[in-house]
Protein backbone atom coordinates (compact mmCIF):
# COMPACT_ATOMS: atom_id res chain seq x y z
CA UNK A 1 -3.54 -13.29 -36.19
CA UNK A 2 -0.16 -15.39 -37.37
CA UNK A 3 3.22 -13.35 -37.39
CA UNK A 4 2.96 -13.43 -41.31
CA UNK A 5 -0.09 -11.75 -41.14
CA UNK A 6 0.88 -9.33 -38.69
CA UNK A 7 4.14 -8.53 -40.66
CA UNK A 8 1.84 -7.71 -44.00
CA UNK A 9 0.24 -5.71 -42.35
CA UNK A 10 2.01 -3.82 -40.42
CA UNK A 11 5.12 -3.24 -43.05
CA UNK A 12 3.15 -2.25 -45.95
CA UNK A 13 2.15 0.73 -43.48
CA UNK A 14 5.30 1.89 -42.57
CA UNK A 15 6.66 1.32 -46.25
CA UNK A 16 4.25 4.24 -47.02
CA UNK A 17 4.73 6.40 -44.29
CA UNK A 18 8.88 5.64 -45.28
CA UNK A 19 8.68 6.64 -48.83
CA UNK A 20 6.48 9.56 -47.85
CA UNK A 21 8.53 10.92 -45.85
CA UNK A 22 12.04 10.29 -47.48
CA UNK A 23 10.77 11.92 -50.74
CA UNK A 24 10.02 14.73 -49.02
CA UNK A 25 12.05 17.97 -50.72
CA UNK A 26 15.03 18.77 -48.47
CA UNK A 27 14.52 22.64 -49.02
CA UNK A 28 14.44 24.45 -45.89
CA UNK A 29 11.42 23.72 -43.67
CA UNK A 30 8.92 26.06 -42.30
CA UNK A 31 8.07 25.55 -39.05
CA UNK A 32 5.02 25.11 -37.53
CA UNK A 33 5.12 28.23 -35.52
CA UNK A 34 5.49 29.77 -37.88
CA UNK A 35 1.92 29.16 -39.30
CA UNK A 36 -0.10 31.93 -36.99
CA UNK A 37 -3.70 32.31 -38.24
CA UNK A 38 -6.74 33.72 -36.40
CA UNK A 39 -9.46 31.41 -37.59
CA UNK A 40 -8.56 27.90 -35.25
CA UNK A 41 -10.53 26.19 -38.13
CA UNK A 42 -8.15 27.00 -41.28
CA UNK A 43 -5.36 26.50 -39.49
CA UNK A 44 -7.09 23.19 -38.78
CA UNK A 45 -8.01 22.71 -42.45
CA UNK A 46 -4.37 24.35 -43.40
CA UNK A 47 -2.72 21.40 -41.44
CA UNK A 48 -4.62 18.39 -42.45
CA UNK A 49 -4.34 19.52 -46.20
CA UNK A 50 -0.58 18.96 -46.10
CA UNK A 51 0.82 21.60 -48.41
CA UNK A 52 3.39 23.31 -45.95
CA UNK A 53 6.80 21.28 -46.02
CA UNK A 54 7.09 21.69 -42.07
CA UNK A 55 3.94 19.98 -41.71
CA UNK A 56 4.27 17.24 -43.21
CA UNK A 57 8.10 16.82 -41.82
CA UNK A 58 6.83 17.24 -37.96
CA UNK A 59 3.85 15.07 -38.66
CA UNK A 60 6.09 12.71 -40.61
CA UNK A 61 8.40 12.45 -38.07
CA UNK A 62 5.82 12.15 -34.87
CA UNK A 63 4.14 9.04 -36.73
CA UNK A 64 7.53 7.47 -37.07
CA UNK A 65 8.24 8.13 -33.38
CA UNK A 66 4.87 6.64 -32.29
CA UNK A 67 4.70 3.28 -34.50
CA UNK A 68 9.02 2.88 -33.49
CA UNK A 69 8.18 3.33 -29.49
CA UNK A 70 4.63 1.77 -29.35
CA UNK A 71 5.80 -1.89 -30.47
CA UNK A 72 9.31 -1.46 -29.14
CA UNK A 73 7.71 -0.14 -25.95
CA UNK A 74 5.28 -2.69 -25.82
CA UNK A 75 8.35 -5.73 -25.37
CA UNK A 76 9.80 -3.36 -22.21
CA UNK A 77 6.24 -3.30 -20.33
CA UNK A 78 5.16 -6.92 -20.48
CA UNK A 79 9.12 -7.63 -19.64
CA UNK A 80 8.67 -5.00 -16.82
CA UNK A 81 11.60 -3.53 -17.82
CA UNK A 82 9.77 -0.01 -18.78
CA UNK A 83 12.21 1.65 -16.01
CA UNK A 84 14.99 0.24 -18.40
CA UNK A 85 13.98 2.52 -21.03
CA UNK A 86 13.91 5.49 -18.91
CA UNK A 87 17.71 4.58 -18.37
CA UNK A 88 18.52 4.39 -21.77
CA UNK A 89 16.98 7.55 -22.92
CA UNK A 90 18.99 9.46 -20.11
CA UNK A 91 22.15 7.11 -21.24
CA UNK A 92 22.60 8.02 -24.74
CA UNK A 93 22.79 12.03 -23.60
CA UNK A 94 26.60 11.73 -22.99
CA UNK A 95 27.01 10.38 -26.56
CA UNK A 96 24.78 12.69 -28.10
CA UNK A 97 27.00 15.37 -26.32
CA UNK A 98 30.05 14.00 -27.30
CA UNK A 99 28.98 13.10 -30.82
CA UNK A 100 28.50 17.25 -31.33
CA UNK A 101 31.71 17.93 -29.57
CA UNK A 102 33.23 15.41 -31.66
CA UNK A 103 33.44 18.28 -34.61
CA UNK A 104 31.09 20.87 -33.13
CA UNK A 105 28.59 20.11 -35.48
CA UNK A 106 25.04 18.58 -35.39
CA UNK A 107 26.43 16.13 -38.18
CA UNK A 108 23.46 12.71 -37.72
CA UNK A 109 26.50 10.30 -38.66
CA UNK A 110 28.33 11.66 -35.08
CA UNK A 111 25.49 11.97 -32.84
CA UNK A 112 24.02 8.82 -33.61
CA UNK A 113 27.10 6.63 -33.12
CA UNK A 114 27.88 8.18 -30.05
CA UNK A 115 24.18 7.60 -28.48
CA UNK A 116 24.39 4.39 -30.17
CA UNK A 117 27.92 3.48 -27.73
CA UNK A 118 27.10 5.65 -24.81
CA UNK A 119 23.34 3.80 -24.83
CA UNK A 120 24.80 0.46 -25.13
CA UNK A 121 27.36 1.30 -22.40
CA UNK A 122 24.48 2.15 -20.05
CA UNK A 123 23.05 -0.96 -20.26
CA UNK A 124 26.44 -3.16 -19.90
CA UNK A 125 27.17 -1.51 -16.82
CA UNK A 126 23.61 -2.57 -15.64
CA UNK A 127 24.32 -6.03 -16.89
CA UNK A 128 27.50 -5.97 -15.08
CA UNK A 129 26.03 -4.66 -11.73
CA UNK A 130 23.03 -7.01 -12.10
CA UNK A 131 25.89 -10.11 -11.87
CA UNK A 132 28.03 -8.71 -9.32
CA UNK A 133 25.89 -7.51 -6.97
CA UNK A 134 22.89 -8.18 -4.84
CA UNK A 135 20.92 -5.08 -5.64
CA UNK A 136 17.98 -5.51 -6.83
CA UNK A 137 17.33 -3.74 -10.95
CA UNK A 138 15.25 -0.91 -9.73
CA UNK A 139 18.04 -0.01 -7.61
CA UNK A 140 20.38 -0.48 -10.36
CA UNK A 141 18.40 1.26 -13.30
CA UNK A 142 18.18 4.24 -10.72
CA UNK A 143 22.03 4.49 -10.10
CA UNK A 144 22.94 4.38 -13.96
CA UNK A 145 20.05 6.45 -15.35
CA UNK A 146 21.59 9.26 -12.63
CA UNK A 147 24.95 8.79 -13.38
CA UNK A 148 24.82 8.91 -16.93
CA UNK A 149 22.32 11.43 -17.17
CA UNK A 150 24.89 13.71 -14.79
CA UNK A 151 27.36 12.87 -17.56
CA UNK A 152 25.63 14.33 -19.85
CA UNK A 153 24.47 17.19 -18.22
CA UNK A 154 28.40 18.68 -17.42
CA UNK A 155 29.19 18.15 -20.89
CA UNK A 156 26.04 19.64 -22.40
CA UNK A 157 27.05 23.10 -20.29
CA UNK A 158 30.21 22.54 -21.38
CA UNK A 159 28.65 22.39 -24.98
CA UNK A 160 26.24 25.30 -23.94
CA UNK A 161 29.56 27.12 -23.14
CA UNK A 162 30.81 27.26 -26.71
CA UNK A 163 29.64 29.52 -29.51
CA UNK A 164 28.28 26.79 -32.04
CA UNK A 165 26.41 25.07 -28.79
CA UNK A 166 24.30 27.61 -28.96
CA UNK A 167 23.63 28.12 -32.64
CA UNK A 168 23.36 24.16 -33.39
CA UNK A 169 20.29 24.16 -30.21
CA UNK A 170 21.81 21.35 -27.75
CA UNK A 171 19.09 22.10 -25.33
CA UNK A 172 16.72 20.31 -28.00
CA UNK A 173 18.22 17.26 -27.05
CA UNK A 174 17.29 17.78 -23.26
CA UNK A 175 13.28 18.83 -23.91
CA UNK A 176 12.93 18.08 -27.66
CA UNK A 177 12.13 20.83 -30.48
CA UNK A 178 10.04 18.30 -33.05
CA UNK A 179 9.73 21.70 -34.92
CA UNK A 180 13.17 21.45 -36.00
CA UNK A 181 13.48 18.19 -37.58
CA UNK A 182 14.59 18.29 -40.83
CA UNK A 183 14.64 15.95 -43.94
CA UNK A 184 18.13 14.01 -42.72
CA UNK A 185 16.10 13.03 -39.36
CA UNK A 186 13.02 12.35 -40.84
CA UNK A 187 15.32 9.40 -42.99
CA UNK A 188 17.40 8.76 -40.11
CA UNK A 189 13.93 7.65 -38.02
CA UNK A 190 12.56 6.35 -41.43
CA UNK A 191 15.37 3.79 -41.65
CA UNK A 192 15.65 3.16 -38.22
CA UNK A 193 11.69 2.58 -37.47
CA UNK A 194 11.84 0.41 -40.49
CA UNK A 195 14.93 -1.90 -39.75
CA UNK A 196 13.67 -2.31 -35.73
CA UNK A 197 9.99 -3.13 -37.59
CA UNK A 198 11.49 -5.59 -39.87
CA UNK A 199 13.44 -7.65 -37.14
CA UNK A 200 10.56 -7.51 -34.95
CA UNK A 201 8.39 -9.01 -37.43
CA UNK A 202 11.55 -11.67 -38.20
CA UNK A 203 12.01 -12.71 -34.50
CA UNK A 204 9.05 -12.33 -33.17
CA UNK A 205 8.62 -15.40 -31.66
CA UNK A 206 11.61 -15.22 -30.11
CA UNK A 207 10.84 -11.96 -28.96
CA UNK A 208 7.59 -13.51 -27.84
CA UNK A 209 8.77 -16.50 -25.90
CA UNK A 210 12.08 -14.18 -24.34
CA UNK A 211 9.42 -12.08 -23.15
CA UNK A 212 6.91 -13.92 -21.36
CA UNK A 213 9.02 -17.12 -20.14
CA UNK A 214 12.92 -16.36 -20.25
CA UNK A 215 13.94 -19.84 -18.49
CA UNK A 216 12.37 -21.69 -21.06
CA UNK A 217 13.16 -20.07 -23.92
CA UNK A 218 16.77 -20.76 -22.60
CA UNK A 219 15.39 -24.04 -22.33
CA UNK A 220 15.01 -24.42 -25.97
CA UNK A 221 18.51 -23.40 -26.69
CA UNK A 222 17.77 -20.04 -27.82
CA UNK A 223 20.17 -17.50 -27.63
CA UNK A 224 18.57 -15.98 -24.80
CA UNK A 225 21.44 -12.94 -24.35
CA UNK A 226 21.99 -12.15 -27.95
CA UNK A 227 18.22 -11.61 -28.08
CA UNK A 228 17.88 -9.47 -24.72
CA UNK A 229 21.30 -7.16 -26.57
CA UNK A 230 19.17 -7.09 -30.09
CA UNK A 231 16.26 -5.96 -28.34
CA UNK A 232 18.84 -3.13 -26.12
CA UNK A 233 20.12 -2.08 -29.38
CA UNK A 234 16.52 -1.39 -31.09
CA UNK A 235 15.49 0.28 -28.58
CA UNK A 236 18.75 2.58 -27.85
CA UNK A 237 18.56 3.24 -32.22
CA UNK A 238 14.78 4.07 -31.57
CA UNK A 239 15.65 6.57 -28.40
CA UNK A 240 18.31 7.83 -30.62
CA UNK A 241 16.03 9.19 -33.35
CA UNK A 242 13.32 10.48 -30.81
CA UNK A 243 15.99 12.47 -28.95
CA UNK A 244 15.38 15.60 -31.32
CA UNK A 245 11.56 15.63 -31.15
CA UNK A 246 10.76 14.82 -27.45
CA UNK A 247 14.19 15.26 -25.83
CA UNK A 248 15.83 13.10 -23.37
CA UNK A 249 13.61 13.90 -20.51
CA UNK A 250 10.20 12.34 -22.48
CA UNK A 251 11.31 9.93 -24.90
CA UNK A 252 10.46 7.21 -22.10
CA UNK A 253 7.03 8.57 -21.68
CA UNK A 254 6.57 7.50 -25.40
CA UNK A 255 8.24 4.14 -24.67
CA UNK A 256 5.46 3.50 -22.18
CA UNK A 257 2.61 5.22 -22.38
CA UNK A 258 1.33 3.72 -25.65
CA UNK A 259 2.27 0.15 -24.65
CA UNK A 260 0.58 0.32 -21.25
CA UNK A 261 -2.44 1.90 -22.55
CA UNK A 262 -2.68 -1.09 -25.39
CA UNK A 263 -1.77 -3.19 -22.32
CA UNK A 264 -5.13 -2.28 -20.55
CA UNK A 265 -6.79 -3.42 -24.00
CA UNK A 266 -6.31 -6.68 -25.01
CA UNK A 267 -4.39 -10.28 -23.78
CA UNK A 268 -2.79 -10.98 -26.97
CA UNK A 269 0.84 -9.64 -27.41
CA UNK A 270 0.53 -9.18 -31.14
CA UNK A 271 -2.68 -7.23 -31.11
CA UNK A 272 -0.92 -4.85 -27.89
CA UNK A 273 1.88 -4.02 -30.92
CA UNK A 274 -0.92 -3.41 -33.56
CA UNK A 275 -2.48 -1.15 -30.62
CA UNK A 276 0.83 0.83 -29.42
CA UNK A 277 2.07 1.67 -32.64
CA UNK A 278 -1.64 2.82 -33.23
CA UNK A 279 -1.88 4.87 -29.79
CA UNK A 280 1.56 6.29 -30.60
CA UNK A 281 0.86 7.70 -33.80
CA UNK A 282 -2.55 8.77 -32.78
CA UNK A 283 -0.38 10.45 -30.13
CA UNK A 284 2.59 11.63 -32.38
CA UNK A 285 -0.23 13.31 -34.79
CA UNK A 286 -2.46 15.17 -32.07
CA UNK A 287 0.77 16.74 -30.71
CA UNK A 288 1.44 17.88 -34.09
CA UNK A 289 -2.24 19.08 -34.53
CA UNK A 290 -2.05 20.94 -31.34
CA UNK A 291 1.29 22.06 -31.33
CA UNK A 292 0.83 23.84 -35.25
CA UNK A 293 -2.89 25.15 -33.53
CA UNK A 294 -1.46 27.21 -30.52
CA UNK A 295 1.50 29.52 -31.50
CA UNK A 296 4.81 28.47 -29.21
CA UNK A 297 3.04 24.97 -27.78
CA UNK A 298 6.20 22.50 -27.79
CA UNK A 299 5.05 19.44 -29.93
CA UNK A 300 7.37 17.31 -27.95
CA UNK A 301 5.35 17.58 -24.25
CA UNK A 302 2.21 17.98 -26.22
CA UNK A 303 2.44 14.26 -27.70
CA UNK A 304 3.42 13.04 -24.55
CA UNK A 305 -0.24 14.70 -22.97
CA UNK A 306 -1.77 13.26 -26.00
CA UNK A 307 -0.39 9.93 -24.99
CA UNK A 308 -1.48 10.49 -21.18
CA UNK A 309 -4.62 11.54 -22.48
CA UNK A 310 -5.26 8.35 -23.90
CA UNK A 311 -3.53 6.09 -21.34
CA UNK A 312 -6.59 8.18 -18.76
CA UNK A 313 -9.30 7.04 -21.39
CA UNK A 314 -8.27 3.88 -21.88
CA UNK A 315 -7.93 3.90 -18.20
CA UNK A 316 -11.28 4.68 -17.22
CA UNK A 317 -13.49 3.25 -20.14
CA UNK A 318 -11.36 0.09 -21.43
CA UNK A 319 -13.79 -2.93 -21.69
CA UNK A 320 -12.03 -4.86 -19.23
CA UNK A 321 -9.53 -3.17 -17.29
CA UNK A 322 -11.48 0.53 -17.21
CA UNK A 323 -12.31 1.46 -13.82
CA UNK A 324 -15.57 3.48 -15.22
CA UNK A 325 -16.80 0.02 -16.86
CA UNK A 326 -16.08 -2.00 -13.70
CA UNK A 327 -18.23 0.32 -11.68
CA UNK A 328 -21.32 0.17 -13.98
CA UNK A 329 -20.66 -3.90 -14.13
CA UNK A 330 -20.59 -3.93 -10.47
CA UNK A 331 -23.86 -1.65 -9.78
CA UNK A 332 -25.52 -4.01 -12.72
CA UNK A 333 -24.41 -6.70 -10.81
CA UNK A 334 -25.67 -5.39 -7.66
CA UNK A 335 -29.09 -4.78 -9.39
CA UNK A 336 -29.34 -8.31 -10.63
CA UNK A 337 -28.47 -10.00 -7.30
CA UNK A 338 -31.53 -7.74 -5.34
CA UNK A 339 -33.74 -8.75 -8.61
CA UNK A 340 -32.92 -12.28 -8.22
CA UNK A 341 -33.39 -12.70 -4.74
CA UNK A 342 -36.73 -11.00 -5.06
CA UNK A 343 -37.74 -14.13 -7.47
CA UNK A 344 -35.67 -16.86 -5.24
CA UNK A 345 -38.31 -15.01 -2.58
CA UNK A 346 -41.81 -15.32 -4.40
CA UNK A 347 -40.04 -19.03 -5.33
CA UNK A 348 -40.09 -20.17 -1.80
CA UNK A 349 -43.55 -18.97 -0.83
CA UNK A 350 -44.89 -20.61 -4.05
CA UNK A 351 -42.74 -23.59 -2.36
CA UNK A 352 -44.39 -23.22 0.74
CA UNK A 353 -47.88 -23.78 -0.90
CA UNK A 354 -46.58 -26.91 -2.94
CA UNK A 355 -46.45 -24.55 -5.82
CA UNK A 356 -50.14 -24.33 -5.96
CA UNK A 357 -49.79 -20.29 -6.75
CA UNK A 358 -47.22 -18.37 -8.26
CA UNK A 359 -47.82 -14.93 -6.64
CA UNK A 360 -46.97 -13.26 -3.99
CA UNK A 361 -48.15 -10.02 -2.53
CA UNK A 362 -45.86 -6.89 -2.56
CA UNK A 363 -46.89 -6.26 1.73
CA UNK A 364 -45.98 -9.86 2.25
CA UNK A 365 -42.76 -9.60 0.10
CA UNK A 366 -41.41 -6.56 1.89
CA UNK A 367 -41.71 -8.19 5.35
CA UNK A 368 -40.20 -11.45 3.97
CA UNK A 369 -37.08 -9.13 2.68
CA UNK A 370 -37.34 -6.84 5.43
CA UNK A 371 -37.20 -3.45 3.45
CA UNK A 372 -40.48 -0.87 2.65
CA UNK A 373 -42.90 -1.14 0.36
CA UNK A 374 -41.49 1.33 -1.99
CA UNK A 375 -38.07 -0.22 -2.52
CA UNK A 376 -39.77 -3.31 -3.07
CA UNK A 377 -42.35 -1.60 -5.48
CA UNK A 378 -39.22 -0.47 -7.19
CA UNK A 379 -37.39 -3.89 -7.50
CA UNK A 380 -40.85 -5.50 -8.68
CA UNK A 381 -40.47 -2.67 -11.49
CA UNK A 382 -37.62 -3.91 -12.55
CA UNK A 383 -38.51 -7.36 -12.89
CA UNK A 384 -41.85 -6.42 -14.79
CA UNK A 385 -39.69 -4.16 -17.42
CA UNK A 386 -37.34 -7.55 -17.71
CA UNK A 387 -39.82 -10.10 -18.58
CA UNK A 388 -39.58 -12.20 -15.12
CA UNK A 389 -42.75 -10.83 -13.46
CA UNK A 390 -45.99 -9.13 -13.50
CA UNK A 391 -48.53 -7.27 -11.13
CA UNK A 392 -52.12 -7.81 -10.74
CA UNK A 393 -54.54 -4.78 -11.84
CA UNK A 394 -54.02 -3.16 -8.44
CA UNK A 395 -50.80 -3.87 -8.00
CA UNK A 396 -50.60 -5.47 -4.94
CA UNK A 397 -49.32 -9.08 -5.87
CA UNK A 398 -46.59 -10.05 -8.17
CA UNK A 399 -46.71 -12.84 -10.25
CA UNK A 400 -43.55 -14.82 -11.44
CA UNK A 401 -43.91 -15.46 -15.97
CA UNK A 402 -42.36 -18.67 -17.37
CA UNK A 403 -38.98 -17.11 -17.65
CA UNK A 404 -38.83 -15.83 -14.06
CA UNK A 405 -39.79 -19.18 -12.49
CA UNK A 406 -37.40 -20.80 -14.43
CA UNK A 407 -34.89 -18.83 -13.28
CA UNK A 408 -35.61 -18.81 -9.55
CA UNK A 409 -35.76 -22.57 -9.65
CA UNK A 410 -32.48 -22.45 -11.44
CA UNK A 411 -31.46 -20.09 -8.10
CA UNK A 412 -32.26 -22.30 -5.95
CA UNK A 413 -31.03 -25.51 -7.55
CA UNK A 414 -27.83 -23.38 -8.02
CA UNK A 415 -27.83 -22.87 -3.90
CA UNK A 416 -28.55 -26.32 -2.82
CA UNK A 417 -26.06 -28.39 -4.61
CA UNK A 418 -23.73 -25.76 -3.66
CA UNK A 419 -24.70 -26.61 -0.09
CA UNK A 420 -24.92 -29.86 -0.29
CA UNK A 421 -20.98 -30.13 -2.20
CA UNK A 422 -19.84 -28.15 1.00
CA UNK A 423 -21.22 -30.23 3.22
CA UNK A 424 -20.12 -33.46 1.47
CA UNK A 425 -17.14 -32.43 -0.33
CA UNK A 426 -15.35 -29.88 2.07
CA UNK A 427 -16.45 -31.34 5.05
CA UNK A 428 -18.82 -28.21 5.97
CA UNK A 429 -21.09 -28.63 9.10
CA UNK A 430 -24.73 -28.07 7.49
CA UNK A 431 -25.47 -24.71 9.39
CA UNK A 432 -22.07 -22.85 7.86
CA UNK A 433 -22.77 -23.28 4.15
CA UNK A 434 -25.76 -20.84 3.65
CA UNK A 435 -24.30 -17.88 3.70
CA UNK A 436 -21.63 -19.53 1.07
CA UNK A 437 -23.93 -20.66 -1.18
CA UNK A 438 -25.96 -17.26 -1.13
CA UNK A 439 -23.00 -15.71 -3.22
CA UNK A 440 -22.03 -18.45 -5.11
CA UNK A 441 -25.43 -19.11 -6.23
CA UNK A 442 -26.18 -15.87 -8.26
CA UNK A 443 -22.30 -16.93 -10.68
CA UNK A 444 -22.39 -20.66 -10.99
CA UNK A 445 -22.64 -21.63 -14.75
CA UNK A 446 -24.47 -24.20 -16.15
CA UNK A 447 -21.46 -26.50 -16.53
CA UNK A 448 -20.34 -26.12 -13.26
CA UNK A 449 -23.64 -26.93 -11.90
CA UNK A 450 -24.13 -30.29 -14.05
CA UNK A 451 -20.44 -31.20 -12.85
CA UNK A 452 -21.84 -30.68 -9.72
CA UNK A 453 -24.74 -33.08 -10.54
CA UNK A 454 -22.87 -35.75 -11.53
CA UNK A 455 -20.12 -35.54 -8.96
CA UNK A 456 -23.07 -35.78 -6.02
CA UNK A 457 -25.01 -38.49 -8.17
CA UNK A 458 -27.92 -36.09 -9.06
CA UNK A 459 -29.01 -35.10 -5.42
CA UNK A 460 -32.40 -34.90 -5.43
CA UNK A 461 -32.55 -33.31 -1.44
CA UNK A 462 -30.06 -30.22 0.13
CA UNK A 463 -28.02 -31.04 3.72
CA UNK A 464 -31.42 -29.51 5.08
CA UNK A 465 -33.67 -31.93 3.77
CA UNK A 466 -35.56 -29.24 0.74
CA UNK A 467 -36.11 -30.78 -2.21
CA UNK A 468 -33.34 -29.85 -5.24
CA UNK A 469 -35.57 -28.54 -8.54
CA UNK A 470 -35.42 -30.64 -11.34
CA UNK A 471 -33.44 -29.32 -14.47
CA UNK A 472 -37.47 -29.77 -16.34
CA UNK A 473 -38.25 -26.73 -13.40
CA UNK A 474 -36.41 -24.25 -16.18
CA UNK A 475 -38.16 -23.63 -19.25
């Protein structure tokens, strides 16, 4: 998918999600605990139908959060600079603070600019440590996240400490209250998610090239610092906005958890964006669900679970990366290595007999493989059910079908020129390859093996002197 592409369609999206929420009436918003029904299942139906005002502001608001931190998130975990985040959420508290104190008022104009400066000076202090020191960033990250986050703890008692602390809820800003957004946040994070979206989409090759290979994208004569700021002062504007729904304490969990869960999914940078910004409105929305659902649930911690649960799922069942998926490929793969030696097995006795029979009995099997004649009776099963053998009427002597010949030969051929490159190639004495070529045999591809071919001038005998099948032995 080409940036242009990507851009279409991911703009037109948050164009709609923009105008939805902007016209929404600025009359005074219920909240969604507010909204305490017995029946689970209309306040289900209640919430998806979209006809309370606080509703559609919380929900409005949690998509904007998600799509803003997924693809901005996204840049800070294949940067490894997720910890980076974490230190800008807790640096913007001392401006948010001082932004109230400023007129002792919860006016967006104040607190913004004063996260905006307080976020930014967080992260030139870390610029300037990273030049003038020898600590490593970690160690850096972890002394200005703590300073500035004990910053902003004195002066959020000392705003705690005054009448209109209280009544304008400062400690939102520490845990989040998404409950309490009203219409002026929901176009503060409309305008901000759309402006950081629209630069993405304009730089994003920049973006791309800053983010995977910094030295040559300096290289190139890009202007590798003004980018790195840019990128700063997205992500400060998008911490900025998410202060009020998950606080300062979670907004990085957002940051990350979407990104590294689209992170587990795919290789290519602009499909991880397309899958944040989807895993953080998936997020942003269940939190909402949940949090109108059970009467005092915090939507703020309850998207961040949402996000966790997803980053476990992803986690555990991801086609790739998923830990569930590599155990079932590795027992498969077990399975098909027993099942293959089984045929390499019946292969060599029907070599033994100048191929003159294709069977082999299941007693004579079992001592050849050293295991009992039920196990083997079992691993014959499973080649009858593929297609690579069958059993006499008794079922006392298994017979090798076109397919399975062809792909014991293929074993073997696969085993022998493996051998034999050792022995030529790497200088192996003949009586240390087997054991080699016993893995390698069951994973070589058919181009490696003709590459193989050629290289030895089509061997037609292994270091041991047994003859190399023919590529005619496979069907």
């Amino acid at each position: 998918m080409s940036t242009v592409n990507y851009s279409r369609r991911l703009l037109p999206a948050l164009l709609v999600l923009v105008i939805f929420c902007v016209v929404v009436p600025s009359a005074h918003a219920a909240r969604p605990a507010e909204f305490v029904e017995n029946d689970v299942w209309e306040q289900m139906m209640r919430f998806l139908s979209l006809r309370d005002q606080g509703v559609r502001l919380v929900l409005g608001g949690s998509l904007l959060l998600g799509i803003g931190c997924g693809v901005l998130g996204s840049f800070m975990v294949v940067r490894k600079l997720a910890l980076a985040g974490d230190a800008l959420a807790h640096g913007v508290l001392p401006g948010v603070v001082l932004g109230f104190l400023w007129n002792l008022t919860k006016d967006p104009l104040h607190l913004f600019v004063g996260a905006v400066i307080s976020g930014m000076l967080s992260m030139a202090v870390v610029t300037v440590l990273k030049r003038t020191t020898k600590l490593k960033q970690d160690a850096i990250l972890g002394i200005v996240l703590s300073g500035f986050f004990a910053i902003g703890t004195c002066l959020l008692t000392m705003g705690f400490g005054l009448e209109a602390g209280h009544k304008a809820g400062l400690d939102h800003f520490m845990f989040g209250q998404a409950a309490a957004l009203d219409h002026l946040d929901i176009q503060a994070m409309s305008w901000v998610t759309g402006v950081s979206l629209v630069i993405v989409a304009l730089l994003y090759p920049k973006f791309l090239l800053l983010s995977f290979d910094q030295a040559f994208a300096s290289s190139l004569g890009l202007p590798v610092r003004f980018l790195h700021q840019l990128m700063m002062l997205l992500l400060t504007f998008s911490v900025v906005v998410a202060l009020q729904a998950v606080g300062v304490v979670l907004v990085s969990a957002m940051l990350v958890t979407p990104a590294a869960s689209a992170y587990l999914l795919t290789k290519r940078f602009h499909i991880m964006l397309v899958w944040a910004a989807g895993f953080g409105m998936l997020s942003g929305a269940v939190g909402a669900l949940l949090s109108f659902l059970g009467s005092g649930l915090p939507t703020g911690p309850l998207m961040v679970l949402s996000a966790s649960a997803i980053f476990t799922i992803v986690f555990c069942f991801s086609p790739q990366q998923g830990i569930v998926i590599k155990h079932f490929r590795h027992v498969n793969r077990q399975r098909r290595v027993v099942l293959e030696n089984l045929l390499k097995a019946v292969y060599h006795a029907s070599e033994r007999d100048a191929h003159t029979s294709d069977g082999m009995t299941l007693l004579d099997l079992a001592k050849v493989k050293r295991q009992t004649l039920d196990t083997i009776q079992q691993d014959v099963g499973g080649l009858v059910r593929r297609g690579l053998a069958t059993l006499s009427h008794d079922g006392d002597v298994l017979y090798l079908t076109d397919a399975g010949m062809s792909r014991a030969a293929q074993l073997v051929r696969n085993h022998r020129l493996w051998e034999l490159y050792l022995t030529n190639a790497a200088d192996y004495a003949a009586d240390h390859v087997h054991d080699d070529a016993e893995r390698i045999e069951h994973i070589l591809g058919e181009a490696t093996v003709r590459d193989l071919e050629r290289r030895l001038d089509f061997p037609s005998v292994d270091p041991h002197g047994s003859p190399i099948p023919a590529l005619s032995a496979k069907s």
